[in-house]
C-alpha atoms as a PDB file:
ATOM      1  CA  UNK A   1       1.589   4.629  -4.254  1.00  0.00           C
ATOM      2  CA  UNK A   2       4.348   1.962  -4.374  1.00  0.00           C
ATOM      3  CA  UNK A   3       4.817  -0.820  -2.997  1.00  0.00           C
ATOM      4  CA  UNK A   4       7.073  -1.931  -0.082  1.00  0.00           C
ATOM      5  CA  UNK A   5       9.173  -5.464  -0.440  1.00  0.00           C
ATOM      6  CA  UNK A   6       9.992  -6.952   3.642  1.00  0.00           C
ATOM      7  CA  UNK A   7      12.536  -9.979   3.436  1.00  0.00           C
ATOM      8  CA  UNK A   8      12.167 -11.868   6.062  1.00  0.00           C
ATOM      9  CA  UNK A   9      15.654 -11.619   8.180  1.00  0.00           C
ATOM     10  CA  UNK A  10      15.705 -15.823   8.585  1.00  0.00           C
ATOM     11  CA  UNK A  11      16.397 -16.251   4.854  1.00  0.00           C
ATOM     12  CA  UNK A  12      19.013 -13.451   3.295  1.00  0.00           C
ATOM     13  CA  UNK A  13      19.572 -13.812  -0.351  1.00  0.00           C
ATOM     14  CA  UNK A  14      15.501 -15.024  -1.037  1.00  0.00           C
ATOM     15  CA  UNK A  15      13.646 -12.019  -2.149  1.00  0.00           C
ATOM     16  CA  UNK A  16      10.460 -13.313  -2.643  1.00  0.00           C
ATOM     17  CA  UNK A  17      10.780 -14.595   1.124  1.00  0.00           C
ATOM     18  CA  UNK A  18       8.803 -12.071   3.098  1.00  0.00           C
ATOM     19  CA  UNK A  19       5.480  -9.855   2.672  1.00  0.00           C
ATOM     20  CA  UNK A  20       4.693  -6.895   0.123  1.00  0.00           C
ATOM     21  CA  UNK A  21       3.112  -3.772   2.036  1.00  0.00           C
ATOM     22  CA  UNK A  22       0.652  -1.978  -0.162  1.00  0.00           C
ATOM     23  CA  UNK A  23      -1.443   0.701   0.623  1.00  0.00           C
ATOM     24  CA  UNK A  24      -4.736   0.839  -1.388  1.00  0.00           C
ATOM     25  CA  UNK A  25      -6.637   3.938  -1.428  1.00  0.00           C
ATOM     26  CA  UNK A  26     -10.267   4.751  -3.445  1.00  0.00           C
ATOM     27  CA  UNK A  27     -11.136   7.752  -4.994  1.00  0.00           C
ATOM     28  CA  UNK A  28     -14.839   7.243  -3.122  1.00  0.00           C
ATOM     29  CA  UNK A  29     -15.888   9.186  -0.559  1.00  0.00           C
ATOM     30  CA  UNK A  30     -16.850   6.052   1.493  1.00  0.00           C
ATOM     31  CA  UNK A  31     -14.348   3.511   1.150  1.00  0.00           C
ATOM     32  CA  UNK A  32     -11.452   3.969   3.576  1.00  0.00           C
ATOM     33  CA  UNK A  33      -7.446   3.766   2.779  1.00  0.00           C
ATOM     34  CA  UNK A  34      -5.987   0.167   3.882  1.00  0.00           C
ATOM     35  CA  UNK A  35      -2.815  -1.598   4.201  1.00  0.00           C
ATOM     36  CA  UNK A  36      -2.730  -4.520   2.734  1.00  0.00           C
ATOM     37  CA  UNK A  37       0.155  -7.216   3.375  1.00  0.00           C
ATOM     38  CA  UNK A  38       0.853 -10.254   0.872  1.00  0.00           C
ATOM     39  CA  UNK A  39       2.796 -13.042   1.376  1.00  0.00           C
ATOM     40  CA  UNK A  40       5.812 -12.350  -1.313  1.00  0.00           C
ATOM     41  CA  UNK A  41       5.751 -16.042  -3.014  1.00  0.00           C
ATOM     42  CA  UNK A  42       2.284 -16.615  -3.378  1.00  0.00           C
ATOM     43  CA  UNK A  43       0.811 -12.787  -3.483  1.00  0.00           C
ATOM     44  CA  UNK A  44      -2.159 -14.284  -1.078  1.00  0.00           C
ATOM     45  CA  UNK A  45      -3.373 -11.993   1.352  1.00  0.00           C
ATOM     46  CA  UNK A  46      -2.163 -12.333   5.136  1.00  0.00           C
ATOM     47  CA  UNK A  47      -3.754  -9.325   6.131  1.00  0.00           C
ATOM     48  CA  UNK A  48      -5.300  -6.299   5.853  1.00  0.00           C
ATOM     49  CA  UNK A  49      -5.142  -3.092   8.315  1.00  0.00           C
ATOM     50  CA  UNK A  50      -8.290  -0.480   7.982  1.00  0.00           C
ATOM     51  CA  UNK A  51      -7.997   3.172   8.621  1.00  0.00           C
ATOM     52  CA  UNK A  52     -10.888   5.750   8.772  1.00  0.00           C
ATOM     53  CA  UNK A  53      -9.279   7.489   5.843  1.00  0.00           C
ATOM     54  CA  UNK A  54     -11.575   8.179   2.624  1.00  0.00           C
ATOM     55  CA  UNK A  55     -11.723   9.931  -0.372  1.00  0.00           C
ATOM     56  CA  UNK A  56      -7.706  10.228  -1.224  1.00  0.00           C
ATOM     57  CA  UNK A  57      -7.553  10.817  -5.012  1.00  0.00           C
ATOM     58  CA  UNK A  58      -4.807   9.437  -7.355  1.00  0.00           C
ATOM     59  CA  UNK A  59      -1.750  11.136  -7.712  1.00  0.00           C
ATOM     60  CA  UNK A  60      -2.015  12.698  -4.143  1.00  0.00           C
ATOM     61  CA  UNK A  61       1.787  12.821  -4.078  1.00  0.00           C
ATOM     62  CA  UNK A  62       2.259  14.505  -7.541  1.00  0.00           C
ATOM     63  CA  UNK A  63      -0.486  16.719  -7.384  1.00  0.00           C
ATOM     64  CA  UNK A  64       0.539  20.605  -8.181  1.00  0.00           C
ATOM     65  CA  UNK A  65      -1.961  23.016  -8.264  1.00  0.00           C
ATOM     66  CA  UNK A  66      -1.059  26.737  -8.903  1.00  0.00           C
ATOM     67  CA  UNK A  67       0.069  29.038  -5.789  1.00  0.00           C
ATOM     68  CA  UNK A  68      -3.186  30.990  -6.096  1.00  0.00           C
ATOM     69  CA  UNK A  69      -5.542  27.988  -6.053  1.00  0.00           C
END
C-alpha cells in the first residue's frame, strides 16, 4: 500500500514539513491493520490508529483470480 505525504498548510514550499500516513497490514491472522503517522523530517512515530482488521494479504489491491474461482 503506499504511502500518503500531508504538508502542513503553515509552511508551503517545505515538503518534509508535515506527517507520512501509512497503513501497515500483516499477513497473520491475529495482528490487526493500523495507521501509522510519522513526523515527515524525522520519520519518528507520532501515532498510531488500531483497527480490528486482520489477516489482509499482500497485494490485496492487485490480486486477480480467475472469474470461476
Amino acid at each position: 500500500m503506499q504511502n500518503k505525504s500531508v504538508t502542513d498548510p503553515s509552511a508551503p514550499g517545505e515538503e518534509d514539513n508535515g506527517v507520512i500516513l501509512s497503513i501497515c497490514v500483516s499477513t497473520k491472522k491475529d495482528v490487526p491493520a493500523f495507521l501509522l503517522i510519522l513526523d515527515a523530517k524525522t520519520l519518528t512515530e507520532l501515532a498510531r490508529c488500531t483497527t480490528t482488521v486482520t489477516g489482509l494479504p499482500y497485494g490485496f489491491h492487485h490480486t486477480f483470480l480467475p472469474s470461476d474461482f
